[in-house]
Protein backbone atom coordinates (compact mmCIF):
# COMPACT_ATOMS: atom_id res chain seq x y z
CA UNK A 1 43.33 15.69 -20.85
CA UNK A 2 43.02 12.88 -23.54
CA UNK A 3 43.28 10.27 -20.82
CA UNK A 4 40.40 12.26 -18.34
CA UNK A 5 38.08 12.23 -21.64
CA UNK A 6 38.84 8.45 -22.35
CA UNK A 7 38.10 7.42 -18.44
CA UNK A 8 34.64 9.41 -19.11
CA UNK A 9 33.66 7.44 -21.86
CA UNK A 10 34.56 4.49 -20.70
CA UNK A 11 33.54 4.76 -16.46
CA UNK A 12 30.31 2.34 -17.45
CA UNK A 13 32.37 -0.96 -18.22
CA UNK A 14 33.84 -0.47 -14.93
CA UNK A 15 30.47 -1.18 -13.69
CA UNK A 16 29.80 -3.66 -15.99
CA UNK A 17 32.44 -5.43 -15.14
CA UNK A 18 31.45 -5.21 -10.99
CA UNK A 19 27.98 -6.33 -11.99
CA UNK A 20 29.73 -9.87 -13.36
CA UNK A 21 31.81 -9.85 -10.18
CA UNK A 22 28.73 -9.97 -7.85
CA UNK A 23 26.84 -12.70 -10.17
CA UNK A 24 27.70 -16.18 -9.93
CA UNK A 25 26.72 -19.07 -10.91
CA UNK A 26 25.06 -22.04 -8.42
CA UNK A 27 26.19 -25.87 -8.56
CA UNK A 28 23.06 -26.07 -11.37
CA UNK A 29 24.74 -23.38 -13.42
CA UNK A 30 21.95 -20.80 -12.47
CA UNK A 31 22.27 -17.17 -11.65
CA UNK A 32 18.12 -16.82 -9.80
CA UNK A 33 19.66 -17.28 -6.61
CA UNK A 34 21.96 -14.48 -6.85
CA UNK A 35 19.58 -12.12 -8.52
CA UNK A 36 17.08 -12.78 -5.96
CA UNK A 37 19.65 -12.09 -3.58
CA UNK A 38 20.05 -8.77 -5.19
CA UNK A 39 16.62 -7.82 -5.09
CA UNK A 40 16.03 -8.80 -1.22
CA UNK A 41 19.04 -6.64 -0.49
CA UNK A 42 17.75 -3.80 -2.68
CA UNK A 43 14.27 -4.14 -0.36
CA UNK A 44 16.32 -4.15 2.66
CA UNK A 45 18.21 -0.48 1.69
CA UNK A 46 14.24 0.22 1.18
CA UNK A 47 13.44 -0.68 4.28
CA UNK A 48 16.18 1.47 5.86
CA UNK A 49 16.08 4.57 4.22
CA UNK A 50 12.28 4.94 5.52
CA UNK A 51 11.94 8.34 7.39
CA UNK A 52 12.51 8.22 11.05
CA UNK A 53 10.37 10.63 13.35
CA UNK A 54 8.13 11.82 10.62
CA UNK A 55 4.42 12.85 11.54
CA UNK A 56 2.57 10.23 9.31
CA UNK A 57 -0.81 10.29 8.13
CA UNK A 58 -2.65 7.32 10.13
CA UNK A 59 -5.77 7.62 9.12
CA UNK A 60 -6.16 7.39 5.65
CA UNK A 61 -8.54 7.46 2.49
CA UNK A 62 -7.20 6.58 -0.45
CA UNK A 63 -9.20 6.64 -3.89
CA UNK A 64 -7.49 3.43 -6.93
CA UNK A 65 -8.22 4.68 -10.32
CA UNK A 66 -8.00 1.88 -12.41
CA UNK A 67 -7.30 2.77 -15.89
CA UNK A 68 -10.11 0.66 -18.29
CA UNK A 69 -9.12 2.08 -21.89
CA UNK A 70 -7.74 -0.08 -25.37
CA UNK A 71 -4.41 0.55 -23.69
CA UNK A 72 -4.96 -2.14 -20.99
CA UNK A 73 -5.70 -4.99 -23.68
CA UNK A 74 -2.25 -4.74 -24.37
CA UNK A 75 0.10 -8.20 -23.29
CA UNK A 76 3.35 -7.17 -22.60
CA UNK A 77 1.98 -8.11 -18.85
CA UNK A 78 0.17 -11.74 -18.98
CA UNK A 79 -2.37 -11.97 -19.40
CA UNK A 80 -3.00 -8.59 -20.41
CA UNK A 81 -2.49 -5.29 -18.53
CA UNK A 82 -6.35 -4.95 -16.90
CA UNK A 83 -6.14 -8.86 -15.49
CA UNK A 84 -2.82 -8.30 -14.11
CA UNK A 85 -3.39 -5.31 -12.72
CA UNK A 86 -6.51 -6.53 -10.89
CA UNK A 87 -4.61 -9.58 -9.67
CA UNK A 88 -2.26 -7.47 -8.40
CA UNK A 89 -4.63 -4.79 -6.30
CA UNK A 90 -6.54 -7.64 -5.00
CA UNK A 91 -3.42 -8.74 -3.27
CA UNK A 92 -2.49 -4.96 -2.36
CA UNK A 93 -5.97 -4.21 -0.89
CA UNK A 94 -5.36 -7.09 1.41
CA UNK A 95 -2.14 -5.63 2.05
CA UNK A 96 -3.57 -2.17 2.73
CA UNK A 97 -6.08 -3.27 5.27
CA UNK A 98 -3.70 -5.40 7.11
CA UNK A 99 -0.75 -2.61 7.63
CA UNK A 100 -3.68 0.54 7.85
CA UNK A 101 -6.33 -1.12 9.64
CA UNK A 102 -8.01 2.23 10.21
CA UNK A 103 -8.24 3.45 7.18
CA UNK A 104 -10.08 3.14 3.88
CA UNK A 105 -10.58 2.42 0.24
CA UNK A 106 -12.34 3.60 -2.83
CA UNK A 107 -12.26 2.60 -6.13
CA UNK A 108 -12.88 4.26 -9.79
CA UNK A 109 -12.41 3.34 -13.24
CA UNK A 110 -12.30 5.54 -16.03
CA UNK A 111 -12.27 4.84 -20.11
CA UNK A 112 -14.13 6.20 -22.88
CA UNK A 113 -13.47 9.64 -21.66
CA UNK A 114 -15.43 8.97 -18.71
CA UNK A 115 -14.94 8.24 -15.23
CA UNK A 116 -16.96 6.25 -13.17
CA UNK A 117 -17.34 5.05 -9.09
CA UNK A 118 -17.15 1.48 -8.30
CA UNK A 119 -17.18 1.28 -4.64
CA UNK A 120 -17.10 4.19 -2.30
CA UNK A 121 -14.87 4.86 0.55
CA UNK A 122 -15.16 1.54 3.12
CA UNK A 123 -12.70 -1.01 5.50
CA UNK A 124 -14.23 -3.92 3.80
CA UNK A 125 -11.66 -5.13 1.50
CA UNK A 126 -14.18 -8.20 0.49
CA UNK A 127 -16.12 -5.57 -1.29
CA UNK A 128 -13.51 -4.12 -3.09
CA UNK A 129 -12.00 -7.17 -4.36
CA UNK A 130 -15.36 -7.93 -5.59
CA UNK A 131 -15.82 -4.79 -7.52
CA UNK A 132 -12.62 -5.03 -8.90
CA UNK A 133 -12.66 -9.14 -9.96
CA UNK A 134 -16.51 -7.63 -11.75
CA UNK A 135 -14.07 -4.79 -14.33
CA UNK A 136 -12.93 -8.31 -15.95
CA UNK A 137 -15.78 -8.61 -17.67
CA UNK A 138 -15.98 -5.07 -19.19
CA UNK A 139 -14.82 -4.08 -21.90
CA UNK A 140 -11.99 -1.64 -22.63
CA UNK A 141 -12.98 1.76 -24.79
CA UNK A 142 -10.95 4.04 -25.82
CA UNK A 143 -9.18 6.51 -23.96
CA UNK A 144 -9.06 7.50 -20.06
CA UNK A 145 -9.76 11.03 -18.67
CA UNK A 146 -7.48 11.94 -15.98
CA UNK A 147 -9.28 14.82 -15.02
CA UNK A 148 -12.61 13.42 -14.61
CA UNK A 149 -11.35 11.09 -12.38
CA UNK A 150 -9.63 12.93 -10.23
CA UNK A 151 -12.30 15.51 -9.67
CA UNK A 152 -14.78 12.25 -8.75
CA UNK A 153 -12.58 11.05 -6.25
CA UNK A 154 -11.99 14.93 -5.16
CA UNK A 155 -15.92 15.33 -4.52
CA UNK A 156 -15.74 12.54 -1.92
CA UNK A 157 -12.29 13.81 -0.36
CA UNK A 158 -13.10 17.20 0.04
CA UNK A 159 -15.75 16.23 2.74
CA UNK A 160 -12.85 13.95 4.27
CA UNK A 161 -11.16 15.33 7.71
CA UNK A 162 -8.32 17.94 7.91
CA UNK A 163 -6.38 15.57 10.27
CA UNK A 164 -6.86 12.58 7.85
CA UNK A 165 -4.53 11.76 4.56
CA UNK A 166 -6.46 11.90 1.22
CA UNK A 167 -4.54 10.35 -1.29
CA UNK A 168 -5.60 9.17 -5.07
CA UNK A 169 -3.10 6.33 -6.38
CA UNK A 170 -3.94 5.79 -10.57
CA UNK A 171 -3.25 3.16 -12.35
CA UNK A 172 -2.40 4.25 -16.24
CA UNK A 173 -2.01 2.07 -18.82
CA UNK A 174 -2.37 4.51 -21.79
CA UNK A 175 -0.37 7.26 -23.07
CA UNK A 176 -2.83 9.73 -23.66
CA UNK A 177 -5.79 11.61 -21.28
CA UNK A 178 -8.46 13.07 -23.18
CA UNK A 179 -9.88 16.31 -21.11
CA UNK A 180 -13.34 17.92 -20.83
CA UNK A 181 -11.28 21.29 -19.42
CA UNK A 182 -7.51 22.47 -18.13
CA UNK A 183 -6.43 20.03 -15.83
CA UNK A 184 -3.49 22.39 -14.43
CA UNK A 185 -6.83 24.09 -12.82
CA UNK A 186 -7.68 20.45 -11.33
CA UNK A 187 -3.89 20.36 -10.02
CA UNK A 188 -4.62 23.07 -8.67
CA UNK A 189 -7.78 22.15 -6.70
CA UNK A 190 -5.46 18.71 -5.54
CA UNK A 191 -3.01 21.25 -3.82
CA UNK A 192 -5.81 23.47 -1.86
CA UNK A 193 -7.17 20.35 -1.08
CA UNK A 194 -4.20 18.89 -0.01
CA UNK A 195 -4.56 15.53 -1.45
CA UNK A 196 -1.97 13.48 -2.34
CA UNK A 197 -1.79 11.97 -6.08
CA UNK A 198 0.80 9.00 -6.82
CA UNK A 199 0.33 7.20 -10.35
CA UNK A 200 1.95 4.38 -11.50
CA UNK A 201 2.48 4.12 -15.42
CA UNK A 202 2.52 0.61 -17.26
CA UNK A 203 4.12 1.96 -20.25
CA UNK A 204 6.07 4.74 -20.13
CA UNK A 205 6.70 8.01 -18.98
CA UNK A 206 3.82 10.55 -19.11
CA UNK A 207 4.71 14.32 -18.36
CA UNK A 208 1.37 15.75 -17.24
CA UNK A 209 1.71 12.54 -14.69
CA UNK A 210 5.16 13.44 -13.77
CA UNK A 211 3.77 17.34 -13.14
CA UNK A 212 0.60 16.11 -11.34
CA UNK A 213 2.72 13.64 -8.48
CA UNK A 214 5.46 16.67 -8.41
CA UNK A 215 2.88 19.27 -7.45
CA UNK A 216 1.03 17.35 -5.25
CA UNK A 217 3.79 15.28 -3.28
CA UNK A 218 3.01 12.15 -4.65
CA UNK A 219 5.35 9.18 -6.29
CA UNK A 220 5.26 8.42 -10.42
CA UNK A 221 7.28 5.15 -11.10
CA UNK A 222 7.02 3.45 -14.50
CA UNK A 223 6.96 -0.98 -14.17
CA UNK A 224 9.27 -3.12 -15.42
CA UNK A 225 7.58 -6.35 -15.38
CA UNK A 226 4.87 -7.79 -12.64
CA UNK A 227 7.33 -8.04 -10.06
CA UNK A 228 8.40 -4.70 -10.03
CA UNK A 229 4.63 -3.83 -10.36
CA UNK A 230 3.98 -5.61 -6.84
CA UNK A 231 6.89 -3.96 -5.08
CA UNK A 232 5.73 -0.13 -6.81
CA UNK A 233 2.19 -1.05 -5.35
CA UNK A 234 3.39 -2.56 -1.93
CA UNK A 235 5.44 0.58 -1.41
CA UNK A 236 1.93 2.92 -0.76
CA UNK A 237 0.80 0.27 2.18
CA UNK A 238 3.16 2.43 4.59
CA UNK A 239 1.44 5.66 6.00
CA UNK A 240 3.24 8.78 3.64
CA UNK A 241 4.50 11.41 5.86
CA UNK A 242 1.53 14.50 6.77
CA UNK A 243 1.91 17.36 5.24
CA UNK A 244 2.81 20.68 6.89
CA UNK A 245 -0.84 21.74 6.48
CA UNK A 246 -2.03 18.81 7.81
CA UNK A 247 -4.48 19.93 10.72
CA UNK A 248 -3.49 18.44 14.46
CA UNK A 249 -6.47 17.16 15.96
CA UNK A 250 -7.98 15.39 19.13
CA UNK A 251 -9.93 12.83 17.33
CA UNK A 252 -12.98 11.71 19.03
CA UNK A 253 -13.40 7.73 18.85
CA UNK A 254 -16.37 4.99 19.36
CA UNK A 255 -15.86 1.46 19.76
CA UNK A 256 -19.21 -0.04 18.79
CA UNK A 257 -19.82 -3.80 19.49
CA UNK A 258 -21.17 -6.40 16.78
CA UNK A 259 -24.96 -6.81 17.80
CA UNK A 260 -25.78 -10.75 16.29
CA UNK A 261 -29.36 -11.13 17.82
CA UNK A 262 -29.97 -14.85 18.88
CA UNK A 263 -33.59 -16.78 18.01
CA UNK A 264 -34.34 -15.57 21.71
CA UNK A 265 -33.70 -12.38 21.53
CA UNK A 266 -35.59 -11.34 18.54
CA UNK A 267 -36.66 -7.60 19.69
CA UNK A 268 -34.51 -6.02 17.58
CA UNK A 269 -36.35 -5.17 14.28
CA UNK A 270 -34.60 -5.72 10.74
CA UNK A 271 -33.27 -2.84 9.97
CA UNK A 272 -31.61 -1.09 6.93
CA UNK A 273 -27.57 0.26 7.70
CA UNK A 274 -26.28 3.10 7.11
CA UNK A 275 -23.42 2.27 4.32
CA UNK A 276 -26.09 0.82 2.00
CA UNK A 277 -28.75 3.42 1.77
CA UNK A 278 -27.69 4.83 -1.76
CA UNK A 279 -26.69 1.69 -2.92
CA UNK A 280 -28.61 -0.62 -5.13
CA UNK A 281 -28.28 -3.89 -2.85
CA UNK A 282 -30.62 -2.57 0.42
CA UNK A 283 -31.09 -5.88 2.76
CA UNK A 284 -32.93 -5.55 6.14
CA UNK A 285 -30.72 -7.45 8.73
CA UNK A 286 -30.50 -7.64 12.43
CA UNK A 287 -26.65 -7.50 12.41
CA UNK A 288 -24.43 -4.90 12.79
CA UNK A 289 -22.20 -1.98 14.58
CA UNK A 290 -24.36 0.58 16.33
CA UNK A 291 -22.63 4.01 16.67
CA UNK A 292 -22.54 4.53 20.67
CA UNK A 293 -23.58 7.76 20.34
CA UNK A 294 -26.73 8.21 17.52
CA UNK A 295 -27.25 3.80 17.52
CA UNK A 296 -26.83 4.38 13.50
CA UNK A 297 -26.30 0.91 12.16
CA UNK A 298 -22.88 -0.21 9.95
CA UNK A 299 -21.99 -3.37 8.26
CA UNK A 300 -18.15 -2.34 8.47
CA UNK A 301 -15.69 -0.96 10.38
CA UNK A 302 -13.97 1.88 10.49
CA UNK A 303 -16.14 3.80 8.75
CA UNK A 304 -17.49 7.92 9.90
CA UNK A 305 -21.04 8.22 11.35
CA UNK A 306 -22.98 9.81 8.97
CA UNK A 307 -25.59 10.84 11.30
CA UNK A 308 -23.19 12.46 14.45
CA UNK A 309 -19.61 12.22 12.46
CA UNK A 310 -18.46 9.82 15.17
CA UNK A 311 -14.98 7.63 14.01
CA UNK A 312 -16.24 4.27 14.48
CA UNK A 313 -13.26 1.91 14.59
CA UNK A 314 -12.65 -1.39 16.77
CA UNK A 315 -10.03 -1.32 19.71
CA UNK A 316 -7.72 -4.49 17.43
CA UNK A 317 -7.53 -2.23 14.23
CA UNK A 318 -6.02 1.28 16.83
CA UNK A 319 -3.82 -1.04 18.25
CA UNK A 320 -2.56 -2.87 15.14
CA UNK A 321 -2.31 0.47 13.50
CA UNK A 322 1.15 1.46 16.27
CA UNK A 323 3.42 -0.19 14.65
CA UNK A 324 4.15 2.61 12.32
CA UNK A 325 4.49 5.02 15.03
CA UNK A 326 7.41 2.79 16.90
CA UNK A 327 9.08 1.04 14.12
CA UNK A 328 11.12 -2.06 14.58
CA UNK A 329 15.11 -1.42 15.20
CA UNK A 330 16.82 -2.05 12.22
CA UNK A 331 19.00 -5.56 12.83
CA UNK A 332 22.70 -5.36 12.57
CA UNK A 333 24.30 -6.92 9.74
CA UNK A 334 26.90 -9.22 11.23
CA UNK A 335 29.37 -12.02 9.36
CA UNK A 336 28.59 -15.37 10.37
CA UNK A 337 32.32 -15.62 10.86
CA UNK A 338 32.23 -13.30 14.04
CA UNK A 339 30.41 -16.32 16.13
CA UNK A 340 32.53 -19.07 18.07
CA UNK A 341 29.58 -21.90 16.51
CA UNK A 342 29.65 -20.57 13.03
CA UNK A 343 28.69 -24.02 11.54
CA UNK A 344 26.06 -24.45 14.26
CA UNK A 345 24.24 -21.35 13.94
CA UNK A 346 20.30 -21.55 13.33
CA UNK A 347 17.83 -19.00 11.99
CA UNK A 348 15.87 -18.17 15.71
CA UNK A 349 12.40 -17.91 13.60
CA UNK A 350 12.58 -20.64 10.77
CA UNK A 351 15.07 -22.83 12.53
CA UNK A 352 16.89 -23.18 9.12
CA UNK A 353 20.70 -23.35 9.16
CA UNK A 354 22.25 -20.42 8.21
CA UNK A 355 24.73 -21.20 5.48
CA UNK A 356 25.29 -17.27 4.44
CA UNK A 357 28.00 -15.80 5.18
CA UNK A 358 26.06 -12.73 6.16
CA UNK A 359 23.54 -12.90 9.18
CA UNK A 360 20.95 -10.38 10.82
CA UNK A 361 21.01 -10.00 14.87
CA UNK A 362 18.66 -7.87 16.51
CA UNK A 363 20.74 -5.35 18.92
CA UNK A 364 18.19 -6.05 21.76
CA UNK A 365 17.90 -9.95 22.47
CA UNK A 366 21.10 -10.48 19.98
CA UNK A 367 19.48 -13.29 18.10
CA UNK A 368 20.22 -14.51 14.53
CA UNK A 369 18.01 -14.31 11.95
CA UNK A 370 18.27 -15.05 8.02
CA UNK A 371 17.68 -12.46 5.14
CA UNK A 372 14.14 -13.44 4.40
CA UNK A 373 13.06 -13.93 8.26
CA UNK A 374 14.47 -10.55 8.05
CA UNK A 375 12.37 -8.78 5.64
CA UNK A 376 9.51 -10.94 6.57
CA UNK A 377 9.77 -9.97 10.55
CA UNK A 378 10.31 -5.88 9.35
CA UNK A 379 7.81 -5.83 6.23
CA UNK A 380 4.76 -7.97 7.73
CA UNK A 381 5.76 -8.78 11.89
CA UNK A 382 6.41 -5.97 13.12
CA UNK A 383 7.94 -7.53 16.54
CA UNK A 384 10.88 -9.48 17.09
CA UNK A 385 10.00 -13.14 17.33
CA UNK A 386 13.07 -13.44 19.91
CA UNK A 387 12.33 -10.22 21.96
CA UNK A 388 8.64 -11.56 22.51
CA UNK A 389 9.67 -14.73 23.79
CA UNK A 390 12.71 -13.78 25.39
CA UNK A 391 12.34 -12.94 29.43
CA UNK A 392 13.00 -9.22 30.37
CA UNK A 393 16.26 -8.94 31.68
CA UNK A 394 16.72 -8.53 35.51
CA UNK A 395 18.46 -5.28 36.48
């Protein structure tokens, strides 16, 4: 009994001890090329325990709340919380676009108790990143209200489609949420709604965040430094799986063409579009998608007609947006060993020399690939390089 109680207290320096066994040291004496190792194989477990046929929500609108209170002047992220945090959702807006081409993005700040709209739901990522590089200049006052900036970016998602996935993903820097009501009734609302809330926290655990991602299927993670803020963030570019009350739906599609008017063919008059009618910047311009249906005019696709509720998207952005339906096969993990030329062997996408004593073969044209052309070809490719250029074989 005395010796079960001693191997209890004692079963962590066993791992200790295996966490010195898998860390060595390089000819330099460093240890960042086996704890980046570590980290690429902890995305690659990621990238395999991803859901397999799962009904995901394609078509997306997702609302950032960007926390803007005293907490985000803090500097335990350089320079401080609110410029790293922008830096970061610059990149992740890119992101965003590029793996949900169909969807969109809105963006909301809220401090001083207040909660306020930056940019409305759009596919222009240019206008967002503007927007967001402008909150550098503001100030940051007191406290957030999570409440009041949930219900804003609930007042835009209501009107959003039952087949389409409304998410809210909040930034929160502070501890504290100061409340004009009960926000277990605003939960509440999030669940009829069915929108999804995820909130990453740059300090430390928060329970009415905890309760709010919980209730609504969303994620809460807590960062550990900017790295492991980039991979929390990366993580929502993948479609989350739909809901069981997510409606099934025949969506009804128009592919409008860019209309650029040459000096001799001036008959088109300027004209104001659509998205910019309740904004303050109104220019008259002879440019721009025209719905096939109503001939409403857009600066940006995909966006909804707002005259005939038409889907306005173009043909690239539907056809980029497959991949997630018909994943790429997961490579077999193979030692380098196992080949006849194992001092010959070359990465088939960077051409680099594979000196690990691990490789990565794809089970379809069997070529070789290294652990970053790995993750790189699953994370941003999509296709195998070698299966694309690779002849079909004969049967």
């Amino acid at each position: 009994m005395a010796e079960d109680e001693n191997e209890k207290a004692y079963r962590w320096e066993g791992d200790y001890e295996r966490t010195w066994e898998a860390i060595k040291e390089d000819e330099a004496g460093s240890l960042q090329a086996t704890v980046d190792d570590i980290i690429q194989r902890a995305k690659r477990k990621r990238l395999a325990d991803r859901p397999v046929n799962v009904r995901l929500g394609m078509m997306r609108h997702l609302f950032l709340v960007v926390d803007m209170s005293q907490a985000m002047e803090i500097q335990d992220l350089k320079p401080d919380r609110l410029s790293s945090t922008i830096k970061l959702l610059e990149k992740f807006i890119d992101e965003y676009f590029d793996q949900n081409p169909i969807s969109q993005i809105g963006v909301l700040t809220t401090s001083n108790m207040r909660a306020e709209k930056l940019t409305d739901l759009g596919g222009n990522p240019k206008r967002h990143i503007l927007a967001l590089k402008g909150c550098k200049d503001k100030p940051c006052v007191k406290e957030p209200s999570l409440q009041n900036a949930i219900e804003l970016a609930v007042s835009t998602l209501r009107h959003m489609p039952g087949h389409a996935s409304r998410e809210i993903l909040i930034i929160m820097g502070s501890l504290t949420t100061c409340d004009p009501g009960n926000i277990h009734n605003t939960i509440k609302l999030l669940q009829d709604m069915n929108i999804r809330c995820s909130v990453i926290g740059l300090a430390a655990e928060v329970r009415i965040c905890r309760k709010i991602c919980e209730d609504t299927n969303g994620t809460y993670s807590v960062v550990l430094d900017e790295t492991h803020f980039t991979e929390l963030l990366m993580e929502h570019t993948t479609p989350p799986p739909a809901t069981a009350n997510t409606e099934p739906s025949t969506i009804k599609m128009g592919f409008p063409q860019h209309v650029l008017n040459t000096e001799k063919d001036k008959q088109e008059q300027p004209s104001l579009c659509m998205c910019h009618l309740d904004s303050n910047t109104k220019q008259l311009s002879t440019v721009g998608y025209f719905c096939p249906q109503c001939r409403s005019k857009y600066c940006e696709l995909p966006i909804e007609c707002k005259v005939c509720g038409l889907t306005l998207v173009s043909a690239p952005h539907l056809a980029r947006s497959f991949h997630h339906l018909f994943p790429l096969d997961e490579f077999v993990e193979v030692q380098r060993s196992n080949f006849s030329n194992q001092h010959s062997l070359f990465c088939q996408a960077c051409q680099s020399h594979l000196t690990d004593e691990n490789v990565f073969q794809c089970p379809k044209c069997d070529n070789i690939y290294c652990l970053d052309c790995e993750l790189f070809i699953h994370d941003s490719l999509h296709s195998c390089p070698g299966c694309a250029s690779s002849r079909p074989k004969q049967s």
